[in-house]
C-alpha atoms as a PDB file:
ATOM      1  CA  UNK A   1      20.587  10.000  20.365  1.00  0.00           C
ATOM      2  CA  UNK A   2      17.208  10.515  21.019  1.00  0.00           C
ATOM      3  CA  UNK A   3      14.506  12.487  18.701  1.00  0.00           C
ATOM      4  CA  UNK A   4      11.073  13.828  19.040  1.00  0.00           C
ATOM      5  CA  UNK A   5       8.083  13.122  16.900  1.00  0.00           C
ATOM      6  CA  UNK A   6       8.866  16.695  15.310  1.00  0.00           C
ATOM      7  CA  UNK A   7      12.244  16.414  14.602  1.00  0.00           C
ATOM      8  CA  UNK A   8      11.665  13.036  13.063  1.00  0.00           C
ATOM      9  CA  UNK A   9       9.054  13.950  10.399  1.00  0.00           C
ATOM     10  CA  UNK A  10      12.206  16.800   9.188  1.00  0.00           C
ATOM     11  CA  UNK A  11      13.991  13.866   7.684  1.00  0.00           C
ATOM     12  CA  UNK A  12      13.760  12.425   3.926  1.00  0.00           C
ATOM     13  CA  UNK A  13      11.987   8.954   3.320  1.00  0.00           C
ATOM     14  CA  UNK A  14      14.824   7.176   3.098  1.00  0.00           C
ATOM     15  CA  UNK A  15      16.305   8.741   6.597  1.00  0.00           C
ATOM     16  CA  UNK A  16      13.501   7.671   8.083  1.00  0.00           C
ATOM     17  CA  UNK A  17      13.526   4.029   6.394  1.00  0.00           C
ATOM     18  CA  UNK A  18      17.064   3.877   7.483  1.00  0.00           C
ATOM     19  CA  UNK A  19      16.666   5.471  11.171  1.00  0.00           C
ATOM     20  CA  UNK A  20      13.304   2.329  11.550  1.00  0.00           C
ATOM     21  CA  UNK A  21      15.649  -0.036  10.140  1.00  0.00           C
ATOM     22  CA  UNK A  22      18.846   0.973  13.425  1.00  0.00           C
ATOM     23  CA  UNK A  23      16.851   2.360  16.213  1.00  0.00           C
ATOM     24  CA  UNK A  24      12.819   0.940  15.488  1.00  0.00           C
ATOM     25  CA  UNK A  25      11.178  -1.736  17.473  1.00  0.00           C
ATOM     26  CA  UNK A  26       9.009  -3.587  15.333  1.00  0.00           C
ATOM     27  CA  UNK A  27       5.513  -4.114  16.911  1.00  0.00           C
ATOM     28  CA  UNK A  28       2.873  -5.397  13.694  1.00  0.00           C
ATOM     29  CA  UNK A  29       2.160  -5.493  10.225  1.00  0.00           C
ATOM     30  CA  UNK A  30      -1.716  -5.606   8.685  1.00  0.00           C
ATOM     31  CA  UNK A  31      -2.152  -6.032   5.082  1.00  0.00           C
ATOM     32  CA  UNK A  32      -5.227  -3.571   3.678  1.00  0.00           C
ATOM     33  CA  UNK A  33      -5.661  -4.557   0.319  1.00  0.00           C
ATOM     34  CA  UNK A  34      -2.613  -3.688  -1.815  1.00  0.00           C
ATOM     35  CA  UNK A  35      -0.978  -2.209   0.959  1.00  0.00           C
ATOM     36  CA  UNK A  36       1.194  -3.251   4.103  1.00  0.00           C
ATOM     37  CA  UNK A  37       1.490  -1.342   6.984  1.00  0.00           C
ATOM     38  CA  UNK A  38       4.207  -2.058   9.576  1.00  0.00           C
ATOM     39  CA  UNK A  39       3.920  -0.389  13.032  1.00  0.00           C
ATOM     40  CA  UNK A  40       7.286   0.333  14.986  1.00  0.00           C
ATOM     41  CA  UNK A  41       7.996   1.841  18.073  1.00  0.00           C
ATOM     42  CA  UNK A  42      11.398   4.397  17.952  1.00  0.00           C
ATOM     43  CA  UNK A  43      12.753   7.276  20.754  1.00  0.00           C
ATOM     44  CA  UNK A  44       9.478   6.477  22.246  1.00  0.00           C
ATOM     45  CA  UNK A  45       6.434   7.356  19.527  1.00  0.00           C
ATOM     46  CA  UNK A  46       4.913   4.768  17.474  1.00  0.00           C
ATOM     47  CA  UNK A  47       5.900   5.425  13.336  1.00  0.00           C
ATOM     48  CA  UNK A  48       3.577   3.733  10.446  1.00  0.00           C
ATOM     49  CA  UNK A  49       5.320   2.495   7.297  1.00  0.00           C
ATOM     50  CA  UNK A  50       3.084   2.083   4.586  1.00  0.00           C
ATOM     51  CA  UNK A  51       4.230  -0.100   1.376  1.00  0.00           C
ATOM     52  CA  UNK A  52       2.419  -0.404  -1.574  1.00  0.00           C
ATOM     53  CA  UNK A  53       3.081  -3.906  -2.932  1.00  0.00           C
ATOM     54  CA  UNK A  54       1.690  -3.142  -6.459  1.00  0.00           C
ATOM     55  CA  UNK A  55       4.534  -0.391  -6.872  1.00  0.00           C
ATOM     56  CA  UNK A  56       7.395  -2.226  -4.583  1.00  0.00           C
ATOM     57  CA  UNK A  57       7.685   1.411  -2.907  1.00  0.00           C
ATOM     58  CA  UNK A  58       6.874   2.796   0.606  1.00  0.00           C
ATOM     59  CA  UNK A  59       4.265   5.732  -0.016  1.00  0.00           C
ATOM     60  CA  UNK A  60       5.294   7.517   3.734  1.00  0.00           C
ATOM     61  CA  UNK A  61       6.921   6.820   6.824  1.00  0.00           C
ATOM     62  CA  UNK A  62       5.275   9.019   9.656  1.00  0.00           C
ATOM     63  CA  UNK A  63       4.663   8.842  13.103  1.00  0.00           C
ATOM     64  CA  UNK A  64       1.019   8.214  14.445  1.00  0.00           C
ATOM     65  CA  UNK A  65      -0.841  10.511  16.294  1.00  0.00           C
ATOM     66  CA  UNK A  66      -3.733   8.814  18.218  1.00  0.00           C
ATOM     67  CA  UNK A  67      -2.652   6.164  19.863  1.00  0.00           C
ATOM     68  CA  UNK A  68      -5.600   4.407  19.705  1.00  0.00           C
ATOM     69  CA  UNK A  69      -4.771   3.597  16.800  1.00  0.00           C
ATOM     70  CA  UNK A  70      -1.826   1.219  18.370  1.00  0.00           C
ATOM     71  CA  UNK A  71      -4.633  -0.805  19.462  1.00  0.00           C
ATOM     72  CA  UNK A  72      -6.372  -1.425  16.510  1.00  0.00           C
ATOM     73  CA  UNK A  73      -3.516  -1.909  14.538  1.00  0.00           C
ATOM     74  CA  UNK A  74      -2.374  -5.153  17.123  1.00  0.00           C
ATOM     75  CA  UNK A  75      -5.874  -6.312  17.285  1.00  0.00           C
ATOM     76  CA  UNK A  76      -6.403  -6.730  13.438  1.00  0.00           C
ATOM     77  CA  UNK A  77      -2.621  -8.313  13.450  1.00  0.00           C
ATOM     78  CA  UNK A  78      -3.506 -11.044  15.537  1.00  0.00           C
END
């Protein structure tokens, strides 16, 4: 099964949680203050999870759109 960017964004939260947790390649995670963002790489996009550690919930799942961003991402993971 393969999906695009599109069709993936159509699913709930917790699809998407559940679809990262089969199918997604995990690449990074950066901490920004309160928040953790994981980067993974599924069907051949890269998503962002964010989690808010105050709350214990993830705020949105979505897939990134300049890929540039990829790059920054790895760089402040290292």
């Amino acid at each position: 099964m393969t999906i695009t960017k599109g069709e993936f964004t159509q699913f709930s939260l917790n699809a998407r949680r559940q679809m990262l947790k089969e199918f997604g390649n995990y690449v990074c995670e950066i901490i920004v203050g309160k928040k953790s963002i994981s980067i993974f790489k599924i069907h051949g996009f890269y998503v962002e999870l964010v989690f808010n550690e105050a709350s214990k919930k993830v705020e949105r799942i979505q897939p990134i759109q300049n890929l540039n961003m990829i790059t920054v991402y790895q760089q402040l993971a290292e």
